[in-house]
Protein backbone atom coordinates (compact mmCIF):
# COMPACT_ATOMS: atom_id res chain seq x y z
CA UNK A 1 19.41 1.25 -21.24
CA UNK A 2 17.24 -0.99 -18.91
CA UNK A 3 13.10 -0.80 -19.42
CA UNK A 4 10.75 -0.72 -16.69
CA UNK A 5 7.55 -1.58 -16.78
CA UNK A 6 4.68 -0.23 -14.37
CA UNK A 7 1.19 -1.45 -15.24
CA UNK A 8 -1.93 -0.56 -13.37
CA UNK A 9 -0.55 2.02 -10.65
CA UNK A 10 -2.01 4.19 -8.94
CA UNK A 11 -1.56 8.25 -9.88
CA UNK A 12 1.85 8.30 -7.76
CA UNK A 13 3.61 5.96 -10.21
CA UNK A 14 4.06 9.42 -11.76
CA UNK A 15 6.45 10.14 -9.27
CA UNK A 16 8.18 6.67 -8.90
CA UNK A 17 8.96 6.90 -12.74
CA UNK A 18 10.31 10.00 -12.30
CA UNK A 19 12.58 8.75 -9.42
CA UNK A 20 14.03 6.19 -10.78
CA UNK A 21 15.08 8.33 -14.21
CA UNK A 22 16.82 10.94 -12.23
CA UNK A 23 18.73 8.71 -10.63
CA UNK A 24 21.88 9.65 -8.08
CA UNK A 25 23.56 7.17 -10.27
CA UNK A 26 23.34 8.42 -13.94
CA UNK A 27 21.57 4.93 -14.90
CA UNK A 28 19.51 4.96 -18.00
CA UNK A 29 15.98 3.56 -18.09
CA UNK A 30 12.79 4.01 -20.29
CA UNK A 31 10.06 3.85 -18.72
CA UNK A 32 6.83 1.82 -19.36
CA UNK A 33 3.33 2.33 -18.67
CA UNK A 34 -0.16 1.04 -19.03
CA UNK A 35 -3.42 1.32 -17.48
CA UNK A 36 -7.14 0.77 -18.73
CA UNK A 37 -7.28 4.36 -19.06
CA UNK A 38 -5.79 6.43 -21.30
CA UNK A 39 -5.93 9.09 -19.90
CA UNK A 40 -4.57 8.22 -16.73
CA UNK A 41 -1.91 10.02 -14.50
CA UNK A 42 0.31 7.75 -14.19
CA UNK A 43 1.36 7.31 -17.84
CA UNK A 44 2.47 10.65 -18.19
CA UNK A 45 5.59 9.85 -16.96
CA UNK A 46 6.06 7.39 -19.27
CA UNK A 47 8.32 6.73 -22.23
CA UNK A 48 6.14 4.67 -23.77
CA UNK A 49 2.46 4.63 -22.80
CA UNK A 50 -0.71 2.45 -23.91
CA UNK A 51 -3.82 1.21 -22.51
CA UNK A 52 -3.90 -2.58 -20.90
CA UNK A 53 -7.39 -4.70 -20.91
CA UNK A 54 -9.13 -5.71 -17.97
CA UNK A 55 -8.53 -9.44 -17.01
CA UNK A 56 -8.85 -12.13 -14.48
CA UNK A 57 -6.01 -13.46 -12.90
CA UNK A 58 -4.29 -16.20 -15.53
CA UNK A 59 -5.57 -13.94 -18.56
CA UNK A 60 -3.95 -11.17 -16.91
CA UNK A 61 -0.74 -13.02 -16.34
CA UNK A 62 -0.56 -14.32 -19.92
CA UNK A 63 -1.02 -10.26 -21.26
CA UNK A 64 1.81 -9.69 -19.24
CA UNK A 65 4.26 -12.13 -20.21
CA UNK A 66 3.68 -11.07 -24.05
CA UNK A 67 4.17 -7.27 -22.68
CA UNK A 68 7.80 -8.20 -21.40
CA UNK A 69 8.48 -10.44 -24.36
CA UNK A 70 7.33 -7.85 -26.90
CA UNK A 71 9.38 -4.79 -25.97
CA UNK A 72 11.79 -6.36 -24.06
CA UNK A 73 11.21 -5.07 -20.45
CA UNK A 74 14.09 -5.30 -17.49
CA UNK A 75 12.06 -5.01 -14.45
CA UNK A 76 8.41 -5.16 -13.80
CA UNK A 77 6.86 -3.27 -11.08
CA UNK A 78 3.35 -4.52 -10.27
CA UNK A 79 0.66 -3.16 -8.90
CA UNK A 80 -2.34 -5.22 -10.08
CA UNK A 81 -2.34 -8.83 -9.90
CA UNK A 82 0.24 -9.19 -7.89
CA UNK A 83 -0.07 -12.50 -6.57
CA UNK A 84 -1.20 -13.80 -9.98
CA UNK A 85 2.22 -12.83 -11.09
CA UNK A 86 4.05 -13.86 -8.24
CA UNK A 87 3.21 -17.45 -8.92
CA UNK A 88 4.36 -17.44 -12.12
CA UNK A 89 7.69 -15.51 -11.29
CA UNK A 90 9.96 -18.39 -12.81
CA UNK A 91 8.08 -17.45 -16.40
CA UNK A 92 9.02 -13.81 -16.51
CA UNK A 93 12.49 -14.45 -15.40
CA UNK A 94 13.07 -17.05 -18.17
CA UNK A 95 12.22 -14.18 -20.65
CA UNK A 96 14.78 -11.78 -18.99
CA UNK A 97 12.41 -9.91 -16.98
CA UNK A 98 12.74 -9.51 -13.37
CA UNK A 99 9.72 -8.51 -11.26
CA UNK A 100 9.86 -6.34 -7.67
CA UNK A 101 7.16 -9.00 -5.90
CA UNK A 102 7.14 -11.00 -2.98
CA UNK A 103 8.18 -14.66 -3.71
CA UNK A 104 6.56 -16.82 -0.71
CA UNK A 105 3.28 -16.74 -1.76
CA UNK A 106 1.75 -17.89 1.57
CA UNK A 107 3.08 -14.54 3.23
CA UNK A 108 1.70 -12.07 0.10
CA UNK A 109 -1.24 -14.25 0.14
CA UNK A 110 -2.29 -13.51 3.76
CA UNK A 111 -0.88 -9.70 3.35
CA UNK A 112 -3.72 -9.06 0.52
CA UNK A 113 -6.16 -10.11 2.92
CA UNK A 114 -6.20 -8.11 6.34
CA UNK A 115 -7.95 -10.86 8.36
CA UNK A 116 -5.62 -13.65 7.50
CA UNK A 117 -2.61 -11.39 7.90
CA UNK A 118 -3.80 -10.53 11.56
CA UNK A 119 -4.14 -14.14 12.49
CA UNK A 120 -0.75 -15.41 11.48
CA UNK A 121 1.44 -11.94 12.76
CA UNK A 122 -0.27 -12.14 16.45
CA UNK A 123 1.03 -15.30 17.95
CA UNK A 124 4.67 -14.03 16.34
CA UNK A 125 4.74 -10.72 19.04
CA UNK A 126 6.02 -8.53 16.77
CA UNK A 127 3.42 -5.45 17.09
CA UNK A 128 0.10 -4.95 18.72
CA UNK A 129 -2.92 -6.08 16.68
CA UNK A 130 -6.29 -4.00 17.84
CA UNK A 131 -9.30 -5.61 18.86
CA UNK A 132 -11.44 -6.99 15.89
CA UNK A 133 -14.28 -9.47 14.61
CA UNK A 134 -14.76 -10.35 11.17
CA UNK A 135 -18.03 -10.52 10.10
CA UNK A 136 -20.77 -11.54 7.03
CA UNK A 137 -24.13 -10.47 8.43
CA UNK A 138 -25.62 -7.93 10.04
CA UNK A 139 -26.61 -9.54 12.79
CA UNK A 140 -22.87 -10.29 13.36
CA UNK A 141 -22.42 -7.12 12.60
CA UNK A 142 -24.58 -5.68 15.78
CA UNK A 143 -23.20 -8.48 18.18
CA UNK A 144 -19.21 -7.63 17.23
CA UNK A 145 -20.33 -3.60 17.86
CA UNK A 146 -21.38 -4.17 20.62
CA UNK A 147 -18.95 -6.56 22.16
CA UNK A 148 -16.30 -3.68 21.06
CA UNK A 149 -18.02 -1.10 23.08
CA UNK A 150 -18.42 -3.51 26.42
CA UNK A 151 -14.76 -3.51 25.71
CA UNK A 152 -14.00 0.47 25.57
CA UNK A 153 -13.77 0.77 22.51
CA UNK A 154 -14.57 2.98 19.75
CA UNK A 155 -15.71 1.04 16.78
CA UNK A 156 -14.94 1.15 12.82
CA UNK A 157 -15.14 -1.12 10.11
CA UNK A 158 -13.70 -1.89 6.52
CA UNK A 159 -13.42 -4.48 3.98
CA UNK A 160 -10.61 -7.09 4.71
CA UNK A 161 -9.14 -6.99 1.52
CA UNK A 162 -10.36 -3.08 1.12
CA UNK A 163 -7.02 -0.72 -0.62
CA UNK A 164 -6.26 2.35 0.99
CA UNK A 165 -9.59 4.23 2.61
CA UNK A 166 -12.05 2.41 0.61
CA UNK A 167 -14.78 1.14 2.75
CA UNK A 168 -13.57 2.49 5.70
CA UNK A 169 -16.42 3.90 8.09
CA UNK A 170 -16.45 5.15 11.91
CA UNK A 171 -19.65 4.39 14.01
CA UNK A 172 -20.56 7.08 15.72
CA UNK A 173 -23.95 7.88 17.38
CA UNK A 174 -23.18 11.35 18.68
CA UNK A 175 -22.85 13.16 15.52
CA UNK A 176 -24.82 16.39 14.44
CA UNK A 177 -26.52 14.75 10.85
CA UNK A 178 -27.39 18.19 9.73
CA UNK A 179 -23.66 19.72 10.51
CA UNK A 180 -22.54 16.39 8.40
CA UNK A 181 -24.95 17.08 5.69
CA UNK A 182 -23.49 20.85 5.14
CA UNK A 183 -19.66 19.96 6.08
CA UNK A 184 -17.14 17.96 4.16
CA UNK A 185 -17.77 14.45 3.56
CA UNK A 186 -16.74 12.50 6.47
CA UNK A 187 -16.58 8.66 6.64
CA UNK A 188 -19.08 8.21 9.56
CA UNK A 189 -22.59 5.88 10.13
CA UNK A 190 -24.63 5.70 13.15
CA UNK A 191 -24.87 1.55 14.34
CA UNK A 192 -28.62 1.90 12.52
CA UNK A 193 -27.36 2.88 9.58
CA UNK A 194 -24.40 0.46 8.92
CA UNK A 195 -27.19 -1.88 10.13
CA UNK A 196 -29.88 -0.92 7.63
CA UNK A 197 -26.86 -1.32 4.92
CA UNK A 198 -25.75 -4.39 5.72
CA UNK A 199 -28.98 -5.93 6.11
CA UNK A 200 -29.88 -5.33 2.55
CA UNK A 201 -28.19 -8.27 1.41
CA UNK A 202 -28.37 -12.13 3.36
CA UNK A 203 -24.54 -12.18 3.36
CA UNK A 204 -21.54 -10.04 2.30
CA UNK A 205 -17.65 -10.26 1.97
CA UNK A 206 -15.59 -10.59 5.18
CA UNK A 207 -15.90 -7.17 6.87
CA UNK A 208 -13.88 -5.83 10.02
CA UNK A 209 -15.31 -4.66 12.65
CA UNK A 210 -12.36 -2.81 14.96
CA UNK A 211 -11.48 -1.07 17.97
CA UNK A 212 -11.34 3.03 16.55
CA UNK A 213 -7.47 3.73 17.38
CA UNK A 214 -7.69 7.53 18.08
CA UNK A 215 -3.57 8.45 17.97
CA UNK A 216 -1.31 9.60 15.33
CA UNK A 217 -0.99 7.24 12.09
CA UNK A 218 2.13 6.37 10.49
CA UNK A 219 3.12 4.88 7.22
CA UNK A 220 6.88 3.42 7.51
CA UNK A 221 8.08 3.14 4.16
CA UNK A 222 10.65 0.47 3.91
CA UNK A 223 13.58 -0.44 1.53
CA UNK A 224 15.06 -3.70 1.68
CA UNK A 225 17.23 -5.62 -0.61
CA UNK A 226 16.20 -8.96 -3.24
CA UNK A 227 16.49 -11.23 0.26
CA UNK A 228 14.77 -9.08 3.13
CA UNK A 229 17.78 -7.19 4.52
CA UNK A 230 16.14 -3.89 5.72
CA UNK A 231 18.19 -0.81 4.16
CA UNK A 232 15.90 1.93 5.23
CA UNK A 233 13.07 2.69 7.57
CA UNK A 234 11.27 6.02 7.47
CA UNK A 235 8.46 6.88 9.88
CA UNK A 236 5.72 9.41 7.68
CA UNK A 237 3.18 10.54 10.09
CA UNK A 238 -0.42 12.01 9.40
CA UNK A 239 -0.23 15.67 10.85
CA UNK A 240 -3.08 18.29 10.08
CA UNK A 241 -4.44 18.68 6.83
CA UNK A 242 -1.55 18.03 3.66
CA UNK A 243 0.64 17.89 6.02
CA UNK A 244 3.23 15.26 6.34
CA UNK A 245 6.36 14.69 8.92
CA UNK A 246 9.00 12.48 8.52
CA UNK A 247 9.79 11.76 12.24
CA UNK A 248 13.00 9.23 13.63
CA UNK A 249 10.97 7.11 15.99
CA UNK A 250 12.78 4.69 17.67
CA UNK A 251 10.10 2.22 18.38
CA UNK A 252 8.90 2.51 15.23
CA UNK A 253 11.86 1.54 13.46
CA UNK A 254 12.62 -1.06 15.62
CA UNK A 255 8.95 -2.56 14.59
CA UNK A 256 10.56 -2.27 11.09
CA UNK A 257 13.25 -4.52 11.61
CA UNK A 258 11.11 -7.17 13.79
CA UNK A 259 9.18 -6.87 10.84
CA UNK A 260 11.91 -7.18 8.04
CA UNK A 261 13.51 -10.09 10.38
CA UNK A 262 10.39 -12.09 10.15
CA UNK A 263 8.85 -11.80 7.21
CA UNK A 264 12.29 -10.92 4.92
CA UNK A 265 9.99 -9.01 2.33
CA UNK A 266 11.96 -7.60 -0.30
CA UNK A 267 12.06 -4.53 -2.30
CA UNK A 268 9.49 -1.52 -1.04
CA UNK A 269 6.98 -2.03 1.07
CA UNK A 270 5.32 -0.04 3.68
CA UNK A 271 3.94 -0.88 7.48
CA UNK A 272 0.86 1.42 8.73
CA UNK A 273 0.62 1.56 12.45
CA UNK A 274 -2.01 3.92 14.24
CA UNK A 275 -1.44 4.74 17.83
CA UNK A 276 -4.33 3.73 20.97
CA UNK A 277 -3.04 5.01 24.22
CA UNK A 278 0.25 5.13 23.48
CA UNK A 279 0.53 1.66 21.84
CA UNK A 280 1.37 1.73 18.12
CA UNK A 281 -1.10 -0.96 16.47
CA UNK A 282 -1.25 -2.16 13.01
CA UNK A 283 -3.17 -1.20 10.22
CA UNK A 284 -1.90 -3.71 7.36
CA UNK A 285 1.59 -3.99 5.90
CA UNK A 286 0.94 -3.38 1.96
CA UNK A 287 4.08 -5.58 -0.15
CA UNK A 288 4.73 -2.65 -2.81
CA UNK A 289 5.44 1.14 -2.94
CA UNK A 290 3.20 3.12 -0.78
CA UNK A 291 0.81 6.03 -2.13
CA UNK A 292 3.04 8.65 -0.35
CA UNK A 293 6.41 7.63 -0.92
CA UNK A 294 7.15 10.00 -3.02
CA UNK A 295 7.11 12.23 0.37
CA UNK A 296 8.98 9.95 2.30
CA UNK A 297 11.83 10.25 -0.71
CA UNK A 298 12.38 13.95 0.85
CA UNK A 299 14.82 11.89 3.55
CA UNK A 300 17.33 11.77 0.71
CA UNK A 301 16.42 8.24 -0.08
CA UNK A 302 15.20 7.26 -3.70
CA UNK A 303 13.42 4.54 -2.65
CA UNK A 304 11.94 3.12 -6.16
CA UNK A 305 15.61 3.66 -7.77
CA UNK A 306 17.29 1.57 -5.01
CA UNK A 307 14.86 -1.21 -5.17
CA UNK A 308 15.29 -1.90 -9.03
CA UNK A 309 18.96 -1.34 -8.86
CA UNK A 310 19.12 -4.08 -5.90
CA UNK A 311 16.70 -6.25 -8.20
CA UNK A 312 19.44 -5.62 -11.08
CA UNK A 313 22.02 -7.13 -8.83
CA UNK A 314 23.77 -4.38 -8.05
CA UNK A 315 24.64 -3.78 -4.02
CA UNK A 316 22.98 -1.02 -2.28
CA UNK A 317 24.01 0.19 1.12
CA UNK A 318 22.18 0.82 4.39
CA UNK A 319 20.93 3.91 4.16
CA UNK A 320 21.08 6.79 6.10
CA UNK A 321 17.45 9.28 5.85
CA UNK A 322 17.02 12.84 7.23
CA UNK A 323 14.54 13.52 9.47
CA UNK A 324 12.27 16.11 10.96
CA UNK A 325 11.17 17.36 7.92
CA UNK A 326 7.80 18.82 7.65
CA UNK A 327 5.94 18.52 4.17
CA UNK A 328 2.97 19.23 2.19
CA UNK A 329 2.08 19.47 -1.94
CA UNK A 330 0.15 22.02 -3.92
CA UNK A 331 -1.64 20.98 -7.44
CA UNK A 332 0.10 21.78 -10.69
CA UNK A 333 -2.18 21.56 -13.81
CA UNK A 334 -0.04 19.22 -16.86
CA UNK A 335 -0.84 19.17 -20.33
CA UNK A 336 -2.06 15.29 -21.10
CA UNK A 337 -0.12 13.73 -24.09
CA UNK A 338 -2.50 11.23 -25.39
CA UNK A 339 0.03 10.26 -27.92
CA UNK A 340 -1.11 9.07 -31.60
C-alpha cells in the first residue's frame, strides 16, 4: 500500500484524496494530511491527519523531509512551498519519496509570479497576453489607469503573485455605491478609491494593472505524464452562478498542447484563459491541481489518480474526456473527526 502525502491544500484536497482511493485501478493508498489547522477540510479525507507548523522556506523544507522519513510516504503532493521543495527534489527522492512538482525551477519560478511569467511566454506566441503595467505607487498606479483607458480598455488590478481571487478588484466609476452597499459583495473600486488605498503606504508589492477581459473564463485542467507529454486537456468554463460546463474547444485545446510542447510541465496543472473580443487571453497557468478539478473529473478522467500512478512509473494512456456536461454542487454538512 503506497502513502500519499498532501500538506497545506486547499479545502478541495478533500476531493483529490478521495480520487485517488477509489481508483479505476483497485490500487491501495493511505492517505496523508496536514495543515496548521486542525480543523481543516481537507484532512477529513485523510487516513492519517495532524496539524503542520508555520515555516519559512528551508525550515519548511527540513519539516518535510522528517514527515516523509518518519511514516514513510510514497508521493508528496504539494501545495505550499512548492518551489522550496522543488529545489531540494534530489533529497526527498533519496528517502524514497517522490514529489508531483515542477523540476526546472526557472519555469515554476516565473509561474509563481504573474509578471515574470507574462514576460518570458509573450515573445514565445503561444497565447495572447492582455494589456498590463506593473506597478508600486500610486502615482503609477493613476498613470497605468489611465494609459489602459486611452487604450479601450476596461481596467482591473491584482497582486502578481496573488492565489486565486485574492486581491482582485475592477475599476469602475459608473457604479450605484448605495445599490453596492445593499447587494452582494462585489470586487469593485472607483480610480479614487484604489487611489486613496494605495497612497496610504510610499510603496507596495508589484501590483497589475490590466485590460478588464469581459468574455467567458476557462480553467483547462491538464494531465500530463513525469516528462510533459500532455494526456488530457479539459476546457471548464465559468457559466452563471455554480454552474460549470465542460466544453471540447478546439482552440483551446490546441493552446494546451502549445503549452505542454513548450513548457513540458508535468503532472496536473491548469491554464486560465478569459476571452476579450473573441481572443482567448491568459490569466496565469498555476503548476498543481486546480481548485475545481474535482468538476472537471466528471469527463471520466481521474486526474489526481493518473498523475501519481504516472509519478509511480507506471504508463498511463492518452486519455479520452466526455464533454458537454453541465455541472453544479450543493453543500453537505460532515461530522469533523478531530481524532485523539
Amino acid at each position: 500500500m503506497k502513502k500519499v502525502w498532501f500538506n497545506r491544500w486547499f479545502s478541495v484536497a478533500y476531493h483529490y484524496m478521495n480520487s485517488i482511493r477509489n481508483n479505476e485501478d483497485g490500487a491501495q493508498f493511505k492517505m496523508y494530511a496536514t495543515h496548521p489547522d486542525r480543523t481543516h477540510m481537507a484532512l477529513q479525507a485523510a487516513d492519517f491527519a495532524d496539524t503542520e507548523p508555520v515555516l519559512g522556506d528551508d525550515d519548511y523544507v527540513e519539516f518535510a523531509l522528517n514527515f516523509c522519513k518518519q511514516h514513510g510516504i510514497d508521493v508528496f503532493i504539494p501545495r505550499l512551498h512548492m518551489y522550496a521543495i522543488s529545489k531540494h527534489i534530489d533529497e526527498f527522492e533519496k528517502i524514497g519519496t517522490r514529489v508531483t512538482v515542477c523540476r526546472d525551477l526557472e519555469l515554476l519560478e516565473n509561474l509563481m509570479e504573474k509578471q515574470k511569467f507574462y514576460e518570458s511566454i509573450r515573445p514565445k506566441g503561444i497565447v495572447a497576453i492582455p494589456d498590463y503595467h506593473v506597478v508600486n505607487t500610486a502615482k503609477e498606479f493613476l498613470k497605468a489607469h489611465d494609459a489602459l483607458t486611452e487604450a479601450g480598455h476596461g481596467v482591473c488590478m491584482k497582486p502578481t503573485n496573488g492565489e486565486g481571487g485574492n486581491g482582485f478588484r475592477i475599476i469602475s466609476n459608473t457604479r450605484n455605491a448605495l445599490t453596492d452597499m445593499f447587494g452582494p459583495v462585489m470586487p469593485y473600486l472607483t480610480k479614487e478609491q484604489a487611489y486613496q488605498n494605495l497612497s496610504t503606504v510610499e510603496r507596495f508589492d508589484d501590483v497589475m494593472v490590466m485590460e478588464v477581459l469581459g468574455g467567458h473564463e476557462y480553467s483547462i485542467d491538464c494531465l500530463a505524464s513525469v516528462s510533459g507529454e500532455l494526456l488530457a486537456a479539459v476546457p471548464r468554463r465559468k457559466a452563471d452562478g455554480r454552474l460549470r460546463l465542460l466544453e471540447e474547444v478546439p482552440e483551446l485545446i490546441e493552446l494546451a498542447n502549445r503549452v505542454a510542447a513548450t513548457y513540458r510541465i508535468p503532472f496536473n496543472y491548469n491554464i486560465q484563459v478569459k476571452y476579450n473580443q473573441g481572443v482567448p487571453k491568459l490569466l496565469e497557468i498555476n503548476p498543481r491541481m486546480s481548485g475545481g478539478l474535482h468538476v472537471t473529473c466528471l469527463s471520466g478522467i481521474n486526474f489526481p489518480y493518473l498523475a501519481v500512478k504516472s509519478l509511480l512509473g507506471e504508463h498511463v494512456e492518452v486519455q479520452k474526456p466526455t464533454f458537454g456536461l453541465l455541472a453544479s454542487h450543493i453543500e453537505q454538512y460532515v461530522i469533523m473527526n478531530l481524532g485523539e
